[in-house]
Protein backbone atom coordinates (compact mmCIF):
# COMPACT_ATOMS: atom_id res chain seq x y z
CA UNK A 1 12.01 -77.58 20.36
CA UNK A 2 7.89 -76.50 20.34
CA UNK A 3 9.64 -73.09 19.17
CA UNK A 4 11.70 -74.87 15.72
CA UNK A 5 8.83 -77.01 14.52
CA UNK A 6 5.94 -74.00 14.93
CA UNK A 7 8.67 -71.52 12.96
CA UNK A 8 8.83 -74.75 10.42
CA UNK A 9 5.23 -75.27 10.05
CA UNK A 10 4.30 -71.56 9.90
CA UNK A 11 7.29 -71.45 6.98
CA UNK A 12 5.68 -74.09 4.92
CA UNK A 13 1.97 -73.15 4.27
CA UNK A 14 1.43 -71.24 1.69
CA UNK A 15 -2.33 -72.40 0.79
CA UNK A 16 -5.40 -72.65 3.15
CA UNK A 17 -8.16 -75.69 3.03
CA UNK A 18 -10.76 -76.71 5.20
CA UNK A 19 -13.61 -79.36 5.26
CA UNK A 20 -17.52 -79.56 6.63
CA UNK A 21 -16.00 -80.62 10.17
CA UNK A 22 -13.88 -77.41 10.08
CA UNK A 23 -16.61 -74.96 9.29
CA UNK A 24 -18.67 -76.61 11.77
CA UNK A 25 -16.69 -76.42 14.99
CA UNK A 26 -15.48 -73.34 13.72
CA UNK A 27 -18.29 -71.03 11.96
CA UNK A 28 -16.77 -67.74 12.52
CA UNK A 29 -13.12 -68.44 11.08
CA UNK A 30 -11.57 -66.93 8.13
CA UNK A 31 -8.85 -66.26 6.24
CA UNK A 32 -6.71 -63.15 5.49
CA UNK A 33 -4.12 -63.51 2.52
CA UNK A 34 -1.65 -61.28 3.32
CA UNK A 35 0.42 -58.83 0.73
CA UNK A 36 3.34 -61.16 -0.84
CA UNK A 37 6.68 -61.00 0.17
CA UNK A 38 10.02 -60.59 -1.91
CA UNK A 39 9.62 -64.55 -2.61
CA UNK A 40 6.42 -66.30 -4.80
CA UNK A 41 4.85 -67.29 -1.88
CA UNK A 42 1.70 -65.23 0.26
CA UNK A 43 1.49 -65.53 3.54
CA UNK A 44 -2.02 -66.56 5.08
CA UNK A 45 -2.87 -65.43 8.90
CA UNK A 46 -6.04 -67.75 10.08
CA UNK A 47 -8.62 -66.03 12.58
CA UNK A 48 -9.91 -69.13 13.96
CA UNK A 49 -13.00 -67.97 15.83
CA UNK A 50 -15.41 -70.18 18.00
CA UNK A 51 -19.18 -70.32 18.15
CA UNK A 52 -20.31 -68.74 21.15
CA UNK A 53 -23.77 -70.68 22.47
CA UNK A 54 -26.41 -67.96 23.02
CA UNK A 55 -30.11 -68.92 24.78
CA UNK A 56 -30.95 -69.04 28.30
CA UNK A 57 -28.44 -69.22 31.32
CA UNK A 58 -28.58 -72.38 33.28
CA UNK A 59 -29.95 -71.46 37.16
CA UNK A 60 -27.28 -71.38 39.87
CA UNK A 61 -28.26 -71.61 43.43
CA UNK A 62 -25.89 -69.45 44.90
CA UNK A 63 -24.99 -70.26 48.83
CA UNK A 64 -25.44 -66.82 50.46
CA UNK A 65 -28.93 -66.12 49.41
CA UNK A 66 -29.65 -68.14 52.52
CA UNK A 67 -28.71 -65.66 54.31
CA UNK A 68 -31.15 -63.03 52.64
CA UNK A 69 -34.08 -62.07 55.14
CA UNK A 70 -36.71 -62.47 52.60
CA UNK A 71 -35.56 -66.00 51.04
CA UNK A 72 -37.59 -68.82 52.36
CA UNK A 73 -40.25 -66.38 51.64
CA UNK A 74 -40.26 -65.65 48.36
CA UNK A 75 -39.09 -69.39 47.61
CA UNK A 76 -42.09 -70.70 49.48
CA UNK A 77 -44.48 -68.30 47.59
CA UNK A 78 -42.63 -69.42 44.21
CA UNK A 79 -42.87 -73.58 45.12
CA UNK A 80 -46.78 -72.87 46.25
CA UNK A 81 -47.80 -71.49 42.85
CA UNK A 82 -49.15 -73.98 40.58
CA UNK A 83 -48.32 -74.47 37.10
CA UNK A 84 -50.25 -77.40 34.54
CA UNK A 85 -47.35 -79.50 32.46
CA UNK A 86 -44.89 -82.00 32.34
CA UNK A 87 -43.04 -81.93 35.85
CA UNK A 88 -40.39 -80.66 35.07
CA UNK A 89 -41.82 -78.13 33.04
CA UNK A 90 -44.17 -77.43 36.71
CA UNK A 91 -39.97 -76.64 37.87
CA UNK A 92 -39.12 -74.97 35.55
CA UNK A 93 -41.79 -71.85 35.80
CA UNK A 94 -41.30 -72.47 39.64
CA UNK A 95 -37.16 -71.27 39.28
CA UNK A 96 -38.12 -69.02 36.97
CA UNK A 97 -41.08 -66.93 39.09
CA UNK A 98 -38.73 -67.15 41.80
């Protein structure tokens, strides 16, 4: 069934719109009109590409470093540093020295 109504809807575009709310979610996406067939119409193949988020990586605490000989260490000297800020910001520099 999926199969019949994708081969229908593929079939019956021949033209290619989109909006603000389609070039938002998806920046990268373009268009390639293809070379025409035997009949009037030209195909259209869609790249529909996502935007990837780029900036800093979130900290994960990963289980096993527990079991690292120099841990509490280094993650005592990291917490004992002080930092001047908003609190969180004082967390922040703490995760990030460690």
């Amino acid at each position: 069934m999926y199969e019949v109504v994708l081969e229908v809807l593929v079939k019956g575009f021949d033209r290619v719109g989109c909006n603000d709310n389609w070039t938002a979610r998806l920046p990268g996406s373009y268009y390639q009109y293809l070379p025409h067939s035997p009949s009037d119409h030209s195909p259209v193949l869609s790249h529909l590409v996502t935007a990837t988020l780029r900036g800093p990586k979130p900290f994960r605490y990963f289980n096993y470093w527990m079991q690292c000989e120099r841990f509490k260490d280094v993650v005592q000297h990291a917490w004992s540093t002080a930092f001047q800020g908003h609190h969180m910001y004082q967390v922040v520099m703490k995760l990030k020295k460690a």
